[in-house]
N, C-alpha and C. Protein backbone atom coordinates (compact mmCIF):
# COMPACT_ATOMS: atom_id res chain seq x y z
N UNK A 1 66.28 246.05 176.43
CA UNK A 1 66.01 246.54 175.13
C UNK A 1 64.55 246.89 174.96
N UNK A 2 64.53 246.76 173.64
CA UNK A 2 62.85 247.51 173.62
C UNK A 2 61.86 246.20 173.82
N UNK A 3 62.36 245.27 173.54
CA UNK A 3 61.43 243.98 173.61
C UNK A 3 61.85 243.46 175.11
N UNK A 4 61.98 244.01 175.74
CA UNK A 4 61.60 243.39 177.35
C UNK A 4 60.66 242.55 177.55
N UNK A 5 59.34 242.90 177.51
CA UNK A 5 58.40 242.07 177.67
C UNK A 5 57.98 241.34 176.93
N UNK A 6 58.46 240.09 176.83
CA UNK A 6 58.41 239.20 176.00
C UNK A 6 56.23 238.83 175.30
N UNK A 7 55.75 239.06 176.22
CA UNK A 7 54.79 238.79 176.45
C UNK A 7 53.64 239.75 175.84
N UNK A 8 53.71 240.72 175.44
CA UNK A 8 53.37 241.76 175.25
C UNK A 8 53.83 242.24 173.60
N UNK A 9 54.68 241.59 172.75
CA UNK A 9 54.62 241.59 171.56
C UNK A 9 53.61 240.80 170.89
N UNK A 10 52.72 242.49 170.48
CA UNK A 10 51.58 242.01 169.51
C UNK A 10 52.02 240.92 168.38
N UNK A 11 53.33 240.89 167.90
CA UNK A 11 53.47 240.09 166.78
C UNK A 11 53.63 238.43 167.36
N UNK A 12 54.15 238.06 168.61
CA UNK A 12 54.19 236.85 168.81
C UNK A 12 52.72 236.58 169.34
N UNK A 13 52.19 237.47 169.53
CA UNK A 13 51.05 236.86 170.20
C UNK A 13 50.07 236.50 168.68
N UNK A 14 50.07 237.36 168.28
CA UNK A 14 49.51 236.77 166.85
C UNK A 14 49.78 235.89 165.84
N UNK A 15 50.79 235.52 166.03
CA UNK A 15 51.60 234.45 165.69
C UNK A 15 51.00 233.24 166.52
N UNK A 16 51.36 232.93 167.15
CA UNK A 16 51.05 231.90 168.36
C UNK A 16 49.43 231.67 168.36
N UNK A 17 48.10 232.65 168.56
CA UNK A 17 46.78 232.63 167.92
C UNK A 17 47.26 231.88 166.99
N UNK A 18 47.69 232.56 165.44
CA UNK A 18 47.42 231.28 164.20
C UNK A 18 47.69 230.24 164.09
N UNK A 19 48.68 229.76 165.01
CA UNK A 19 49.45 228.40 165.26
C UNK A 19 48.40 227.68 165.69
N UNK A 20 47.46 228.04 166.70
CA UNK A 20 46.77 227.51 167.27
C UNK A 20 45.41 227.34 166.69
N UNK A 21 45.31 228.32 165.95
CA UNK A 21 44.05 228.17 164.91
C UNK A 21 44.25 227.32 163.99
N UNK A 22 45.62 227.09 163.80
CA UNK A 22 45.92 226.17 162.74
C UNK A 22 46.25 224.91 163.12
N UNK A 23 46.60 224.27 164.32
CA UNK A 23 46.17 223.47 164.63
C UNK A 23 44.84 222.90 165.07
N UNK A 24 44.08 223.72 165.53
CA UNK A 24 42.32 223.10 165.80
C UNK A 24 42.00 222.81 164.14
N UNK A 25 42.42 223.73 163.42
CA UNK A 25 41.55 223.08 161.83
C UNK A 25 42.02 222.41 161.59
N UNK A 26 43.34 221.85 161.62
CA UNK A 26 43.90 220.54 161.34
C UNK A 26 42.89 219.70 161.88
N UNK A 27 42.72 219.25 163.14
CA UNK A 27 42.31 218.18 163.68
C UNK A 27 40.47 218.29 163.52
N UNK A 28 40.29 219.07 163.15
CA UNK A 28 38.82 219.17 163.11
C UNK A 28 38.69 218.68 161.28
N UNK A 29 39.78 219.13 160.71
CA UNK A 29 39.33 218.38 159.01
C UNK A 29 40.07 216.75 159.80
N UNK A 30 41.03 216.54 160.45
CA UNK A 30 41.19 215.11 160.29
C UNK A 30 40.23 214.68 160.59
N UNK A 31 38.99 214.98 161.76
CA UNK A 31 37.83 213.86 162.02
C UNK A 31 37.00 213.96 160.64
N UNK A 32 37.00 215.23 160.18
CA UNK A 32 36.37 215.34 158.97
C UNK A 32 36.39 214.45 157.78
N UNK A 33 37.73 214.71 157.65
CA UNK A 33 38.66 213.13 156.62
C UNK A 33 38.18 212.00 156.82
N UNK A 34 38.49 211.62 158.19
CA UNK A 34 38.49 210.40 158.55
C UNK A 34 36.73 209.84 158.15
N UNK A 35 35.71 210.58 158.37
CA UNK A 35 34.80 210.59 157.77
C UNK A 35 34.22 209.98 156.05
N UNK A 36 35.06 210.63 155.77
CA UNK A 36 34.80 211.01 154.02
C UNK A 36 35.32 209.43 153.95
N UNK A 37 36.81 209.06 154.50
CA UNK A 37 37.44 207.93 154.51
C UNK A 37 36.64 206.56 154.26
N UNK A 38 35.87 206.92 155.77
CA UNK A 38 34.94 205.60 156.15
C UNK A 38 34.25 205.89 155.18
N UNK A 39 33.10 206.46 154.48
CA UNK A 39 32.50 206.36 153.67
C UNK A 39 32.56 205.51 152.32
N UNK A 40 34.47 206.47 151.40
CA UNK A 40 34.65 205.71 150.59
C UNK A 40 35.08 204.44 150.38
N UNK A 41 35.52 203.89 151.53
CA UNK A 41 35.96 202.77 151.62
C UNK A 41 34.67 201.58 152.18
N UNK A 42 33.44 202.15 152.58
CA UNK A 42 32.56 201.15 152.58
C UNK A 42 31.63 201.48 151.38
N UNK A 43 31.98 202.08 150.00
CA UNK A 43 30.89 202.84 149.31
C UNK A 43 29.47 202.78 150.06
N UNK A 44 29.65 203.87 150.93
CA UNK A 44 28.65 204.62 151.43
C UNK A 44 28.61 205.67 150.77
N UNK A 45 27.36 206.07 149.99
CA UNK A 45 26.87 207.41 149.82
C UNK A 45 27.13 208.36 151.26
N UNK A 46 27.69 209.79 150.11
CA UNK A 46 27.81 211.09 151.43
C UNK A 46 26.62 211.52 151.74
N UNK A 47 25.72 211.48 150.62
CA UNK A 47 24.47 212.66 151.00
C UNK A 47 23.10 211.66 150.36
N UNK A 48 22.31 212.17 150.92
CA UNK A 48 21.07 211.85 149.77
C UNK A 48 20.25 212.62 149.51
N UNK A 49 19.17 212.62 149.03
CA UNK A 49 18.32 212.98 148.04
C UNK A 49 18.35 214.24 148.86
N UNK A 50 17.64 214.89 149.51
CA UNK A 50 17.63 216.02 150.00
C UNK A 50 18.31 216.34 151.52
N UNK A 51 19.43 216.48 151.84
CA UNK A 51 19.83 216.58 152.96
C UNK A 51 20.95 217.97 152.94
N UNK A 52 20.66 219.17 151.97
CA UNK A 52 20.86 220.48 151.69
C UNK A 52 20.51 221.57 153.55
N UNK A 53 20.47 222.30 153.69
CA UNK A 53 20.29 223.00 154.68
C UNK A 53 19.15 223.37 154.62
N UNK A 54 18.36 223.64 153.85
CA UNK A 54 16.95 223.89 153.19
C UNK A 54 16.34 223.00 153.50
N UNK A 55 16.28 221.53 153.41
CA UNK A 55 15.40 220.67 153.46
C UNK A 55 14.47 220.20 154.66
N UNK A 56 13.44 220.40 154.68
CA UNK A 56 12.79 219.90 155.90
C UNK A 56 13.00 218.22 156.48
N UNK A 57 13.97 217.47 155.92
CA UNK A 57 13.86 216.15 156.16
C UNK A 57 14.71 216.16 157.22
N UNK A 58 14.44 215.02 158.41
CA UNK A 58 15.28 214.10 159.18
C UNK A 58 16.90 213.56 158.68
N UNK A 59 16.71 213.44 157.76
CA UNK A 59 18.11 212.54 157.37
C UNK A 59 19.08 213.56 156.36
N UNK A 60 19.54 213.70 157.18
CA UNK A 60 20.68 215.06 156.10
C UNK A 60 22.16 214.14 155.74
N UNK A 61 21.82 212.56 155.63
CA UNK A 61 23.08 212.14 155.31
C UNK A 61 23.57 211.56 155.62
N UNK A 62 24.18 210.80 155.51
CA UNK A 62 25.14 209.36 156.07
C UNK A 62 26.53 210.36 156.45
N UNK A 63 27.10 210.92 155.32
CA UNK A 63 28.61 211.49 156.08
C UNK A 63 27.91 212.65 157.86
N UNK A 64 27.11 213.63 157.66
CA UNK A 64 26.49 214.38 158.30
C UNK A 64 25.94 213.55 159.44
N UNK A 65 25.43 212.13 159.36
CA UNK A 65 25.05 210.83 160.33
C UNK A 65 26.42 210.61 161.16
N UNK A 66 27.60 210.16 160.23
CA UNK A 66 28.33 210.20 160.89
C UNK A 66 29.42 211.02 161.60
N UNK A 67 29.73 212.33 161.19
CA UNK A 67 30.04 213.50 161.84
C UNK A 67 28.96 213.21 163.16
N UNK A 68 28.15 213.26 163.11
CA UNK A 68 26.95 213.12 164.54
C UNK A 68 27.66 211.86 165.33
N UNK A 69 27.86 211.21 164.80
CA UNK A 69 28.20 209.69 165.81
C UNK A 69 29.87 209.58 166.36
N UNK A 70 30.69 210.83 165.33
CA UNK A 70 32.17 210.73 166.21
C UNK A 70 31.80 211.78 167.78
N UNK A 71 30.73 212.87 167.33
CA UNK A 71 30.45 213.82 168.37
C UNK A 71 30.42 212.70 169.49
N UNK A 72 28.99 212.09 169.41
CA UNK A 72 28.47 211.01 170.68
C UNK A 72 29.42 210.17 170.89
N UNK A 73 30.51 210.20 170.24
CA UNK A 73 31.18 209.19 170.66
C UNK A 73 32.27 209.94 171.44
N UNK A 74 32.56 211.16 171.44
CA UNK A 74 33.40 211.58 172.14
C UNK A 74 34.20 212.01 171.63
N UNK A 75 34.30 212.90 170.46
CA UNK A 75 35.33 213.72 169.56
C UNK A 75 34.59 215.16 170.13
N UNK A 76 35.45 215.58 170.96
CA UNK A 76 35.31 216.81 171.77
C UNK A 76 36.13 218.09 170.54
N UNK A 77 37.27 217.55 169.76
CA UNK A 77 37.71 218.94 168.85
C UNK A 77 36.27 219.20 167.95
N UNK A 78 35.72 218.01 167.19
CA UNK A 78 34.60 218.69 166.04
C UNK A 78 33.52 219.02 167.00
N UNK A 79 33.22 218.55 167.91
CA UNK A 79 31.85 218.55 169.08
C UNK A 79 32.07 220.45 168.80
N UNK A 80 33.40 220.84 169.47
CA UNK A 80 33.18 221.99 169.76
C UNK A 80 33.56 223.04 168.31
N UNK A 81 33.95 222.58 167.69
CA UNK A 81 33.74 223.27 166.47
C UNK A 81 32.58 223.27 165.95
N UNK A 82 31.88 222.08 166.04
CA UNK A 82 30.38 222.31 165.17
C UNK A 82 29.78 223.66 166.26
N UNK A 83 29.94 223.40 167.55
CA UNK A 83 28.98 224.36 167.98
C UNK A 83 28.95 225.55 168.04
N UNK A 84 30.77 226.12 167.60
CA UNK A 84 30.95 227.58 167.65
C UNK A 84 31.60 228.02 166.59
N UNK A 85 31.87 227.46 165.75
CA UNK A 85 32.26 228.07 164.34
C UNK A 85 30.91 228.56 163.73
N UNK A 86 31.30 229.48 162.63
CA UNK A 86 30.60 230.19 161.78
C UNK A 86 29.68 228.96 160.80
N UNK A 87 28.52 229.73 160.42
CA UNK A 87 28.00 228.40 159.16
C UNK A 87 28.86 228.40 158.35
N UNK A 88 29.48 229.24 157.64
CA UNK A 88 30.44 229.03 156.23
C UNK A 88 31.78 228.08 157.20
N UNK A 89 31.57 227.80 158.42
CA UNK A 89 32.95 227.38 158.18
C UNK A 89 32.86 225.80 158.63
N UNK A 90 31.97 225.54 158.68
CA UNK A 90 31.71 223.80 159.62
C UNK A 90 32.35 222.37 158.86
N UNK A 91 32.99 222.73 157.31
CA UNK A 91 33.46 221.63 156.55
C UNK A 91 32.50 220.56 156.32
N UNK A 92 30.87 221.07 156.22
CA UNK A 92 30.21 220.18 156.01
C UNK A 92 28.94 220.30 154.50
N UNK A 93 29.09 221.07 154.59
CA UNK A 93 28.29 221.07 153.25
C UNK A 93 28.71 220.34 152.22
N UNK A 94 27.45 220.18 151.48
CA UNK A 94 28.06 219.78 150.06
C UNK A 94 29.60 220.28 148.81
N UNK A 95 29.22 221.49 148.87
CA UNK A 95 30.42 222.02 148.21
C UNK A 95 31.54 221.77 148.82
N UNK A 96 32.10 221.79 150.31
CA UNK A 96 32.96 221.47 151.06
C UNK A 96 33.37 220.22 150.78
N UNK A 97 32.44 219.12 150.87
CA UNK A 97 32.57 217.69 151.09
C UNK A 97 33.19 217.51 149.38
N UNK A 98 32.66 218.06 148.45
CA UNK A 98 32.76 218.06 147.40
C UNK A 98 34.91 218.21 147.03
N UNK A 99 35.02 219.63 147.63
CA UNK A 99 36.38 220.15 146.97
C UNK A 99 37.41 219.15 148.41
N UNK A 100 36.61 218.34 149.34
CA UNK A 100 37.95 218.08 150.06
C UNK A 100 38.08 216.57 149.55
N UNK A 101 36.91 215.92 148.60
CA UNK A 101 37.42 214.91 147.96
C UNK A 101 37.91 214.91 146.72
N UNK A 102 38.07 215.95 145.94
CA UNK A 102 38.63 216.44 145.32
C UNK A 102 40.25 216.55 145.28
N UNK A 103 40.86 216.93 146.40
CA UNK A 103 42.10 217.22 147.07
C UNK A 103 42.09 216.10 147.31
N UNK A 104 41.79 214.86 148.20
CA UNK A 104 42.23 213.55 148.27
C UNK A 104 42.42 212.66 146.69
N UNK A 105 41.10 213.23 145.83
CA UNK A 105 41.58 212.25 144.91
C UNK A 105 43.03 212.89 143.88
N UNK A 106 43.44 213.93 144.20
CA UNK A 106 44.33 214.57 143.54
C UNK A 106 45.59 213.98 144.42
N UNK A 107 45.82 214.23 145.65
CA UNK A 107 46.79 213.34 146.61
C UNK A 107 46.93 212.40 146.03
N UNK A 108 45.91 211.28 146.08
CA UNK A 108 46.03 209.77 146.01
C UNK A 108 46.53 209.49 144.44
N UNK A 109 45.76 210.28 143.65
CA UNK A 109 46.17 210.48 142.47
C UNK A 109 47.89 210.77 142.19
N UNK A 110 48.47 211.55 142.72
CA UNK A 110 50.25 212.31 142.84
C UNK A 110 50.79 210.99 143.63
N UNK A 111 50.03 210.01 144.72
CA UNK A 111 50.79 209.08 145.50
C UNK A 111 51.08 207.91 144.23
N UNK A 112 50.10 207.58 143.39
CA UNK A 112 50.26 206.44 142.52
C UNK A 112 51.17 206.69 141.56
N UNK A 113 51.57 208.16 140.80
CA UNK A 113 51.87 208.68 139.85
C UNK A 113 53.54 208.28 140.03
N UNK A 114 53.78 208.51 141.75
CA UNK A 114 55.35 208.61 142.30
C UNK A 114 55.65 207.31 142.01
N UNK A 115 54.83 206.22 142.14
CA UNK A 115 54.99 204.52 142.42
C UNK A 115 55.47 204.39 140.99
C-alpha cells in the first residue's frame, strides 16, 4: 500500500518526537517537584532576597541550591536539561516556581475537597 514504509511516515515520526518530549518534561518537572516538595515540607524558603537572574550575588537560592545538589548528585535528566534547554524553558525562575506551586496547591487543595 501506500504506507509501506513504516518508517518514513512524517506523522508517526512526529508523533513519537512528542512522546518523547513529553516524557523528558515529565521527569525533568518531577526532579523539579520533588524540589519544591523538599522545601515545603522542611519550610525552607525558595528564594531570597536577591537571587533574580540580574543579581550579582552568589546565592540564587535554596530551591536553585538544591536543583544544583540533585545535578551533583547524579540526576543526569535535569543535569542535561539545565544545560541545553532554552532560558524560558529551565522551570526555574521565580514566576515558574511561583505557578507550579500554585498547581500543587490547587491539586492538594481538589485531593482534600474529595476526602
Amino acid at each position: 500500500g501506500t504506507y509501506e514504509n513504516y518508517a518514513s511516515r512524517i506523522d508517526l515520526t512526529i508523533a513519537e518526537t512528542s512522546s518523547r518530549t513529553f516524557q523528558k518534561n515529565r521527569e525533568v518537572l518531577r526532579s523539579v517537584l520533588k524540589c519544591l516538595e523538599f522545601c515545603g515540607r522542611q519550610g525552607i524558603a525558595l528564594r531570597g532576597h536577591r537571587d533574580d537572574e540580574t543579581s550579582t550575588s552568589f546565592n540564587k537560592g535554596n530551591f536553585k541550591a538544591l536543583l544544583a545538589l540533585r545535578v551533583d548528585a547524579g540526576d543526569k535528566v535535569l543535569e542535561h536539561h539545565l544545560d541545553t534547554c532554552a532560558r524560558n524553558a529551565t522551570y526555574t525562575s521565580k514566576t515558574t516556581q511561583n505557578e507550579l506551586l500554585l498547581w500543587v496547591k490547587e491539586f492538594l487543595q481538589s485531593r482534600i475537597v474529595k476526602k
